[in-house]
PDB file of N, CA and C in Angstrom:
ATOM      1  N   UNK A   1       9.029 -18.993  10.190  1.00  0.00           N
ATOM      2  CA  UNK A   1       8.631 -18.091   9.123  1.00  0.00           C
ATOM      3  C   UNK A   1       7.176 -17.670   9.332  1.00  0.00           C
ATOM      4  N   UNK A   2       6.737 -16.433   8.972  1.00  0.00           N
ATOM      5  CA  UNK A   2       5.650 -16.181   9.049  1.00  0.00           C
ATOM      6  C   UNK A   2       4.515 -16.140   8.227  1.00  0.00           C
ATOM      7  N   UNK A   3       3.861 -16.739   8.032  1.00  0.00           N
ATOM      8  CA  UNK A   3       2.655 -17.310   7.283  1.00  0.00           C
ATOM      9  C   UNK A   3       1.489 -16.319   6.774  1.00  0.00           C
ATOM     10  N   UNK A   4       1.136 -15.496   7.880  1.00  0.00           N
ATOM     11  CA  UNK A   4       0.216 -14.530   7.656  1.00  0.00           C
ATOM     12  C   UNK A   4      -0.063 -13.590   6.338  1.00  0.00           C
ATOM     13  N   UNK A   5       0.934 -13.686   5.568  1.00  0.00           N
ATOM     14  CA  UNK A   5       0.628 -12.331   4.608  1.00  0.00           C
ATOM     15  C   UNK A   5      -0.180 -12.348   3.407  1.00  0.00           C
ATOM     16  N   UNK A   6      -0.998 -11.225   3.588  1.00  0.00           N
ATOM     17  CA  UNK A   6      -1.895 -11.079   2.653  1.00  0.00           C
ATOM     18  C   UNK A   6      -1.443 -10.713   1.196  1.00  0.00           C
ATOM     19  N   UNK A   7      -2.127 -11.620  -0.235  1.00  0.00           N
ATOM     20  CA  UNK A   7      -1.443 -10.873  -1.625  1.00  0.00           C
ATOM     21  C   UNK A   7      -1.545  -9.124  -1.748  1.00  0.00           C
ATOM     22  N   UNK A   8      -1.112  -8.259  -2.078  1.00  0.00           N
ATOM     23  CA  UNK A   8      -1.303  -6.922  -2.000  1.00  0.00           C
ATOM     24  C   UNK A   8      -2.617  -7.066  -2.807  1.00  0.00           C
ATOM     25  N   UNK A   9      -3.442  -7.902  -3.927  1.00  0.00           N
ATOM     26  CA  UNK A   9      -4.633  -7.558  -4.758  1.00  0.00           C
ATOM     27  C   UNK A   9      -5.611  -8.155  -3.966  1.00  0.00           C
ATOM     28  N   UNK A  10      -5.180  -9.020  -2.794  1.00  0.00           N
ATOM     29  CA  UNK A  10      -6.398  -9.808  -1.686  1.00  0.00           C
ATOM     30  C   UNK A  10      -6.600  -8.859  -0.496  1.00  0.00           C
ATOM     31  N   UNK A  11      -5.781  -7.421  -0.803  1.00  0.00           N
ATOM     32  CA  UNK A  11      -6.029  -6.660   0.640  1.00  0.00           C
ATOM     33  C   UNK A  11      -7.083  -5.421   0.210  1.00  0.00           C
ATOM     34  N   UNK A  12      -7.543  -5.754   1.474  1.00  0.00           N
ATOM     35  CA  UNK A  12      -8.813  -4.444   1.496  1.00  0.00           C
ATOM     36  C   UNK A  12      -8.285  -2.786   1.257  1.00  0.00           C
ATOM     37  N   UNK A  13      -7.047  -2.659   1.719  1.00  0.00           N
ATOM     38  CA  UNK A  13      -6.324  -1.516   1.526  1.00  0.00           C
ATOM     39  C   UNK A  13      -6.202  -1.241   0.080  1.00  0.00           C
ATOM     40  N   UNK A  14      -5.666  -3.097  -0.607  1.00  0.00           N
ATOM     41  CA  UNK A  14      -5.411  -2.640  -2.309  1.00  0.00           C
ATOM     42  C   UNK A  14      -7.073  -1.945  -2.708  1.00  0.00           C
ATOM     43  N   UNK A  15      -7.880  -2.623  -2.703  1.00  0.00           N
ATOM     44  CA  UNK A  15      -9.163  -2.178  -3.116  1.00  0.00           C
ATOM     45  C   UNK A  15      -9.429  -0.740  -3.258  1.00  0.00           C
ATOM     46  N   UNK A  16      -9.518  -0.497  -1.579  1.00  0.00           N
ATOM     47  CA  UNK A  16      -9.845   1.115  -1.362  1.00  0.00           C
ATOM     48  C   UNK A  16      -9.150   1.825  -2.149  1.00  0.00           C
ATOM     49  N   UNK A  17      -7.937   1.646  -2.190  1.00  0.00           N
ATOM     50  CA  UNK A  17      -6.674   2.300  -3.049  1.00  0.00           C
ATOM     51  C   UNK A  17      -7.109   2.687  -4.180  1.00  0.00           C
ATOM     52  N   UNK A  18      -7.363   1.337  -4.727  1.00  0.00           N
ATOM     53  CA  UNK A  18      -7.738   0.802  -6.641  1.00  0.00           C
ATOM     54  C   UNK A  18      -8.891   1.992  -6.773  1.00  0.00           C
ATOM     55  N   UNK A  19     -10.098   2.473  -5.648  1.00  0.00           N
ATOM     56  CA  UNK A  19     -11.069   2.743  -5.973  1.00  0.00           C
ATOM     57  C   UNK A  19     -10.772   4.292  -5.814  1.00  0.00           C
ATOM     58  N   UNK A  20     -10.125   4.700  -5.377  1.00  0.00           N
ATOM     59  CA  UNK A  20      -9.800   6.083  -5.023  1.00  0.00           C
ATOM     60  C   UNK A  20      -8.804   6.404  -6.334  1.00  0.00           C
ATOM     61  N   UNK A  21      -8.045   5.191  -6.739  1.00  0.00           N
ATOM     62  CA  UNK A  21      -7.016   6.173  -7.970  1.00  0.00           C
ATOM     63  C   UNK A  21      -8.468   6.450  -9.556  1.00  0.00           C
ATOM     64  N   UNK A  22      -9.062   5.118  -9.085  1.00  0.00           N
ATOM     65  CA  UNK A  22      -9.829   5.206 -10.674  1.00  0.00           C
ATOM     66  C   UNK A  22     -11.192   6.602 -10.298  1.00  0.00           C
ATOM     67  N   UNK A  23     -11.477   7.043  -9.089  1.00  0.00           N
ATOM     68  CA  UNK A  23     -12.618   7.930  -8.916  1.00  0.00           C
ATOM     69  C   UNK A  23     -11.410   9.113  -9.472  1.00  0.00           C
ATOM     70  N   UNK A  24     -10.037   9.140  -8.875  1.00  0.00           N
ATOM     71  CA  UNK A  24      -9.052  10.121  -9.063  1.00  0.00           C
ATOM     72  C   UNK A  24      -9.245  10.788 -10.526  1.00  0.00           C
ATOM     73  N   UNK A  25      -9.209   9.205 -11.467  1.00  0.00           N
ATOM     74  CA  UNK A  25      -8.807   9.850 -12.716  1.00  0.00           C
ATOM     75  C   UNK A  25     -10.002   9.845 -13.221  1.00  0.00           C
ATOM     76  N   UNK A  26     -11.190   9.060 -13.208  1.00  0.00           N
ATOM     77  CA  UNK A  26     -12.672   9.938 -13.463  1.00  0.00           C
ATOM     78  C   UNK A  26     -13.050  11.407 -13.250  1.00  0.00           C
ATOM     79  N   UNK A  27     -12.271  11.743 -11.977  1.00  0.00           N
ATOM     80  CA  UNK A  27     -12.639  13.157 -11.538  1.00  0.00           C
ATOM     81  C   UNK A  27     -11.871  14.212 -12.793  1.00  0.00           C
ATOM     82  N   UNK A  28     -10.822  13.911 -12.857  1.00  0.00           N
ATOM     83  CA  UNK A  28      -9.621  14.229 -13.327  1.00  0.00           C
ATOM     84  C   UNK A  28     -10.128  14.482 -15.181  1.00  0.00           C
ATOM     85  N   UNK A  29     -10.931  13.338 -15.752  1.00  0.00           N
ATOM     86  CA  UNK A  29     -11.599  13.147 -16.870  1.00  0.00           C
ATOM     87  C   UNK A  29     -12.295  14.297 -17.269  1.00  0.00           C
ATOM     88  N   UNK A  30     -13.363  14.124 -15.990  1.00  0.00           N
ATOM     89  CA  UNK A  30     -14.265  14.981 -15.781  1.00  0.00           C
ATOM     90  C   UNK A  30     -14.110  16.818 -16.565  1.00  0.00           C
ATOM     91  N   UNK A  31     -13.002  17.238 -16.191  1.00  0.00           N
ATOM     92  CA  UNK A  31     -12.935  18.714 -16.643  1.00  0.00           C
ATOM     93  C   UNK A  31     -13.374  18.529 -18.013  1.00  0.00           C
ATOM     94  N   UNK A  32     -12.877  17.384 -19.118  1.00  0.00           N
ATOM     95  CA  UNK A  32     -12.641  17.923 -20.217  1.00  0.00           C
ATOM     96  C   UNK A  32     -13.989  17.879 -21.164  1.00  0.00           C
ATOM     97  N   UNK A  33     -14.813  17.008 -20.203  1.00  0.00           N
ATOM     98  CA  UNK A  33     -16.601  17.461 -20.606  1.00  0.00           C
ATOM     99  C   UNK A  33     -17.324  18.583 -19.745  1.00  0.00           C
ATOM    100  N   UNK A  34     -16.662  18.793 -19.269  1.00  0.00           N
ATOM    101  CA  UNK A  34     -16.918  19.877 -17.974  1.00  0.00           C
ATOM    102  C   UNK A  34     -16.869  21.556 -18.411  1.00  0.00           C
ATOM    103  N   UNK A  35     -16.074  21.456 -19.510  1.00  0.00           N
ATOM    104  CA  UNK A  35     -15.641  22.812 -20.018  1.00  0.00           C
ATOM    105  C   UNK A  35     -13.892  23.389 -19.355  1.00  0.00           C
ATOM    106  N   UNK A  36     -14.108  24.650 -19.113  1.00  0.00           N
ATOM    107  CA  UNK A  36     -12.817  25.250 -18.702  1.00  0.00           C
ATOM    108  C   UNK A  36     -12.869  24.977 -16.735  1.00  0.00           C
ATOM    109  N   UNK A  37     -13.411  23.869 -16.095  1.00  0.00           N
ATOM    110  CA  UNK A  37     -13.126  23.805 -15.101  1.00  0.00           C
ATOM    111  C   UNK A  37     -11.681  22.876 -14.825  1.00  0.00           C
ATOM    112  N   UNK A  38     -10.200  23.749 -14.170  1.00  0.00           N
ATOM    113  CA  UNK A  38      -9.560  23.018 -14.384  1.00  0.00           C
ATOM    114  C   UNK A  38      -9.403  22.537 -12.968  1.00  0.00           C
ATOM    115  N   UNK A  39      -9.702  22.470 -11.672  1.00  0.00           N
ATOM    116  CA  UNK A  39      -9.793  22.619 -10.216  1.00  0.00           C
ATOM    117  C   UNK A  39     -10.277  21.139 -10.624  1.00  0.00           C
ATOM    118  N   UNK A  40     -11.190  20.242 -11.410  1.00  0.00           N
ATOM    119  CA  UNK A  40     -11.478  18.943 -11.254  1.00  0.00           C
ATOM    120  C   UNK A  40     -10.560  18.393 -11.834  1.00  0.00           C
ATOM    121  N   UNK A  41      -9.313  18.593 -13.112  1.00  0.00           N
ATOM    122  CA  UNK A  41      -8.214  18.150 -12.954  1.00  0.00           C
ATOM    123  C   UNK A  41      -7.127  17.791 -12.121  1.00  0.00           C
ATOM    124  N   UNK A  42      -7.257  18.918 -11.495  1.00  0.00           N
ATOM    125  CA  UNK A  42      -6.265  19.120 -10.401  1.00  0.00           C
ATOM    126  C   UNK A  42      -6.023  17.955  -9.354  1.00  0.00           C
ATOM    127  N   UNK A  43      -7.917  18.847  -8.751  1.00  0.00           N
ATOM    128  CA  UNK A  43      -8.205  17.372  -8.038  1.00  0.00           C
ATOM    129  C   UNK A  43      -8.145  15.648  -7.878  1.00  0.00           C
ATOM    130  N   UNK A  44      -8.251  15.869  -9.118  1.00  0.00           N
ATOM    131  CA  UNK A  44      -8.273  14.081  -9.436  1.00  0.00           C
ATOM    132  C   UNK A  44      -6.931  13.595  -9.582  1.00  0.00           C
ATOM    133  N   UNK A  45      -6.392  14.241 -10.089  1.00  0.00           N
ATOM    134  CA  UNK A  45      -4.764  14.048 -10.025  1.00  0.00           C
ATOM    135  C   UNK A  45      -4.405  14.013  -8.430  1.00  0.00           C
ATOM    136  N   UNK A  46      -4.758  14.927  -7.429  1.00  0.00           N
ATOM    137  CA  UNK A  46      -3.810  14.822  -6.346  1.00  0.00           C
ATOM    138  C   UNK A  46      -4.560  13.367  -5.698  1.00  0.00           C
ATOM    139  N   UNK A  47      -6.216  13.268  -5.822  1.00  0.00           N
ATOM    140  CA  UNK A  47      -6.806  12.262  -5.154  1.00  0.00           C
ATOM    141  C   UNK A  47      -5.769  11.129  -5.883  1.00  0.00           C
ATOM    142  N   UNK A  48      -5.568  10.806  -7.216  1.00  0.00           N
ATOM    143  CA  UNK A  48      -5.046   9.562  -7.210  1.00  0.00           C
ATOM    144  C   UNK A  48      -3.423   9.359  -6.790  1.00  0.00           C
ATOM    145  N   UNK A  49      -2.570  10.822  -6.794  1.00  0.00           N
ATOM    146  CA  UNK A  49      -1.184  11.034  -6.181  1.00  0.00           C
ATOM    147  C   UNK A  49      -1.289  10.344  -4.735  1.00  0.00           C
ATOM    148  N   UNK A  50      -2.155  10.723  -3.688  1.00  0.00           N
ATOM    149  CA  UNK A  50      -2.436  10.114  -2.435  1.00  0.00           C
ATOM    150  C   UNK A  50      -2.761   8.696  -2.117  1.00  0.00           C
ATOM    151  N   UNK A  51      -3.878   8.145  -3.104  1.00  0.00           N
ATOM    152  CA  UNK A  51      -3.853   7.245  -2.718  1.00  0.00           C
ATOM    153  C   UNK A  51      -2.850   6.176  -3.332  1.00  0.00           C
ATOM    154  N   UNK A  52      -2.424   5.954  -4.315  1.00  0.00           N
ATOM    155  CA  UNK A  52      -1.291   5.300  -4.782  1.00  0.00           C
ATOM    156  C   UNK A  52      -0.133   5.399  -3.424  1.00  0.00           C
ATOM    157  N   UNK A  53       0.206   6.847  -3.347  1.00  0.00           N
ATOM    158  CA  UNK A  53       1.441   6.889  -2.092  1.00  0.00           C
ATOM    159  C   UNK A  53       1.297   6.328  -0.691  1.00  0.00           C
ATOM    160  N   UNK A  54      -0.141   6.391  -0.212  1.00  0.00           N
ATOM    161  CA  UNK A  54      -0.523   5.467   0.758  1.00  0.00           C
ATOM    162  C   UNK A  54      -0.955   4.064   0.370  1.00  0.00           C
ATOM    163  N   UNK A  55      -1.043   3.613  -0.603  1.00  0.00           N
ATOM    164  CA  UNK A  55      -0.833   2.208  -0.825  1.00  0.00           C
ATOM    165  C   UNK A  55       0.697   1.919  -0.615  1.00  0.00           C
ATOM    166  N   UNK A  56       1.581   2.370  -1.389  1.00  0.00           N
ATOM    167  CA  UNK A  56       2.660   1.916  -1.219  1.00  0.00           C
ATOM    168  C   UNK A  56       3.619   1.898   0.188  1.00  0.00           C
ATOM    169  N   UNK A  57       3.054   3.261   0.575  1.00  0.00           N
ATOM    170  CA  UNK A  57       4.014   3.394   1.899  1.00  0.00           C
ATOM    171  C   UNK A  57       3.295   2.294   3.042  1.00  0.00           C
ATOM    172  N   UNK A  58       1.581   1.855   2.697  1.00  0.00           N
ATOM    173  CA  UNK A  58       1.355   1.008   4.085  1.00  0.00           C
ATOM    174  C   UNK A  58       1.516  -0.593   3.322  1.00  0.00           C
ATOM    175  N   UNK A  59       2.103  -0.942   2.393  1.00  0.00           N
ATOM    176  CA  UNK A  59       2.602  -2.031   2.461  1.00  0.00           C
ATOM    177  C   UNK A  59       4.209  -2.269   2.281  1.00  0.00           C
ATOM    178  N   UNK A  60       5.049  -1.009   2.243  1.00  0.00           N
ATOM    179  CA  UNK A  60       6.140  -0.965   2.811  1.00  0.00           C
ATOM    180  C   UNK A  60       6.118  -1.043   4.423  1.00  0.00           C
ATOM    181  N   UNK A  61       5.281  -0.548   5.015  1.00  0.00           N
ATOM    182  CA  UNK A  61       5.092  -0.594   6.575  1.00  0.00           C
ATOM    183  C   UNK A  61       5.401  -2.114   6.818  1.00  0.00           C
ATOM    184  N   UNK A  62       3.851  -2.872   6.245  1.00  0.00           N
ATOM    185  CA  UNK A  62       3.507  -4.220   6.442  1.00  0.00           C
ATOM    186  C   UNK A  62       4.860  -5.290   5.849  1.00  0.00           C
ATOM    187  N   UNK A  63       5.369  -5.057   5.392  1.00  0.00           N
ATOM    188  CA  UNK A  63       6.543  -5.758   4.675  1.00  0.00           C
ATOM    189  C   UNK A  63       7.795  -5.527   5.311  1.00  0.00           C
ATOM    190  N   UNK A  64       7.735  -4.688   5.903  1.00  0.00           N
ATOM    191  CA  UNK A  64       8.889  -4.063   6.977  1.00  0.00           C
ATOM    192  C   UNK A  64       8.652  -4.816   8.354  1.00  0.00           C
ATOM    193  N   UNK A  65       7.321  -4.808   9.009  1.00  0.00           N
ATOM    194  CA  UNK A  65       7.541  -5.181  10.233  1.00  0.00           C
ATOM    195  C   UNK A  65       7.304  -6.809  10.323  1.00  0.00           C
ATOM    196  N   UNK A  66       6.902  -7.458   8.678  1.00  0.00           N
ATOM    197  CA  UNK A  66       6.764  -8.854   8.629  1.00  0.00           C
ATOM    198  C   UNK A  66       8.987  -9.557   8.586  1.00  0.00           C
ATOM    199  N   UNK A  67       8.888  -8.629   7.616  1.00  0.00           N
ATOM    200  CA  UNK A  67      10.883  -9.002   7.995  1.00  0.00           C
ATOM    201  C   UNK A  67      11.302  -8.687   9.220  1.00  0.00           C
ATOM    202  N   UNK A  68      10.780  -7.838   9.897  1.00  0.00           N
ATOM    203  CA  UNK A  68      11.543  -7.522  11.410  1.00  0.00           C
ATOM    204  C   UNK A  68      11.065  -8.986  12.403  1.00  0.00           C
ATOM    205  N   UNK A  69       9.818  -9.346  11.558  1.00  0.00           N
ATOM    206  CA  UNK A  69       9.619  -9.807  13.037  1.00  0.00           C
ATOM    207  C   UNK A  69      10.185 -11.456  12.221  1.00  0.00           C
ATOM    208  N   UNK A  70      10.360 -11.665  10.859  1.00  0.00           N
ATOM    209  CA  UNK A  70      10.793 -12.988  10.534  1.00  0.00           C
ATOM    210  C   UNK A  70      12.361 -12.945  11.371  1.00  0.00           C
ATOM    211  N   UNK A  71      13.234 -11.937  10.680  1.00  0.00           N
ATOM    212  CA  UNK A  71      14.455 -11.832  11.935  1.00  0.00           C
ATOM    213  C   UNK A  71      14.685 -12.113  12.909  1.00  0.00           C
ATOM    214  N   UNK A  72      13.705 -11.344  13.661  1.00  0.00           N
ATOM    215  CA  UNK A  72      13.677 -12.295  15.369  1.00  0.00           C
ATOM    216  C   UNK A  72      13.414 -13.310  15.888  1.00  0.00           C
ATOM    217  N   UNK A  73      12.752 -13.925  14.807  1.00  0.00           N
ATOM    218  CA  UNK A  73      12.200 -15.394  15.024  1.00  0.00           C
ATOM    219  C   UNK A  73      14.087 -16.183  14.699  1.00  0.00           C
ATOM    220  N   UNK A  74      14.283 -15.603  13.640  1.00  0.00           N
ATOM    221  CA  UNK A  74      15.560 -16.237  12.894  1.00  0.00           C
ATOM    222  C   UNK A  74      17.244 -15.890  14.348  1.00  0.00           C
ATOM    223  N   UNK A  75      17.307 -15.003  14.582  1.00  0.00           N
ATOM    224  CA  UNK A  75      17.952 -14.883  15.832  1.00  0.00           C
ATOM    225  C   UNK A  75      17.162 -15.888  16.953  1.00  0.00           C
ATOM    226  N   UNK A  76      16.015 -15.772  17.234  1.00  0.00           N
ATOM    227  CA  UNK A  76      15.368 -16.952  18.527  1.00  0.00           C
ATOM    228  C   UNK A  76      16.613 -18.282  18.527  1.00  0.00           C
ATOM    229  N   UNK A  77      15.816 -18.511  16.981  1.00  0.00           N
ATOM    230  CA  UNK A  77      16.595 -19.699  16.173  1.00  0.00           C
ATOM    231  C   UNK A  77      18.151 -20.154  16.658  1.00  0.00           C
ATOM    232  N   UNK A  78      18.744 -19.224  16.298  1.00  0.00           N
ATOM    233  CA  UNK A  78      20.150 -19.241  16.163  1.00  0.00           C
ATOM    234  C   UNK A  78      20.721 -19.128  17.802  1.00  0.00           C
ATOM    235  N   UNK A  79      20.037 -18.595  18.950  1.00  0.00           N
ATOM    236  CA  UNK A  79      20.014 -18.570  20.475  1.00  0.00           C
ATOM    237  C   UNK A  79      20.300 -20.042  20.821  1.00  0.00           C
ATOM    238  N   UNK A  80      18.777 -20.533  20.072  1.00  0.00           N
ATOM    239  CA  UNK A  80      18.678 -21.987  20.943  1.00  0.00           C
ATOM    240  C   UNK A  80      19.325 -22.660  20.345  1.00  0.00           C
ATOM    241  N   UNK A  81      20.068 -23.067  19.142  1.00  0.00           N
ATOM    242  CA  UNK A  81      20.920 -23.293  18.111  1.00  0.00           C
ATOM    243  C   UNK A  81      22.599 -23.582  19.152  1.00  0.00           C
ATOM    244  N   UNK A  82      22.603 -22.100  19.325  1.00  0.00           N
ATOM    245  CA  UNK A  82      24.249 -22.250  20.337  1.00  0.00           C
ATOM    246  C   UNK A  82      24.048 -22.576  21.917  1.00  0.00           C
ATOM    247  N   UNK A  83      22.705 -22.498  22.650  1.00  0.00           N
ATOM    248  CA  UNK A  83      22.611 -22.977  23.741  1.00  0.00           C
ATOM    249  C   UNK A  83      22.853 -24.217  23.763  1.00  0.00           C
ATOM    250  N   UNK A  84      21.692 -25.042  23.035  1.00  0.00           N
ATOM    251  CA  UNK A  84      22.093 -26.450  22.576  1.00  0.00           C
ATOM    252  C   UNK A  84      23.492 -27.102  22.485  1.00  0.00           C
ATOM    253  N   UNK A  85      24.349 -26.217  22.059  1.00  0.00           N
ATOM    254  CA  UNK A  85      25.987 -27.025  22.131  1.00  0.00           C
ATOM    255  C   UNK A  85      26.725 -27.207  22.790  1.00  0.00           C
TER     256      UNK A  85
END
């Protein structure tokens, strides 16, 4: 089994993430002391749409290739398992 994995709130990725959705929705805030600028709504909305979706998709990555590679360890397993008999 593989040991390595980081909590998603102990990863540097969660952080950056965390810090890009909350600048997102500060930006996003921003218009409504801002007056009729609605382009800093916009903005802040897509900044925090992005980074949320790249949080999720790179620890679907990381969670994907930690099961691929627990699998192969688990087939290794099961090799030397029937050689053995």
């Amino acid at each position: 089994m593989i040991r390595n994995k980081t909590a998603g709130f102990r990863s540097s990725e969660f952080w950056l993430n965390a810090i890009g959705m909350i600048a997102g929705i500060l930006i996003a805030t921003l218009e409504q002391s801002q007056g009729e600028n609605q382009w800093l709504t916009l903005v802040g909305g897509i900044l925090s749409a992005v980074c949320g979706a790249s949080y999720a998709a790179s620890r679907a990555k990381i969670k994907a290739s930690i099961a691929g590679a627990e699998a192969v360890a688990q087939v290794g397993k099961q090799q030397a398992k029937s050689q053995d008999k």
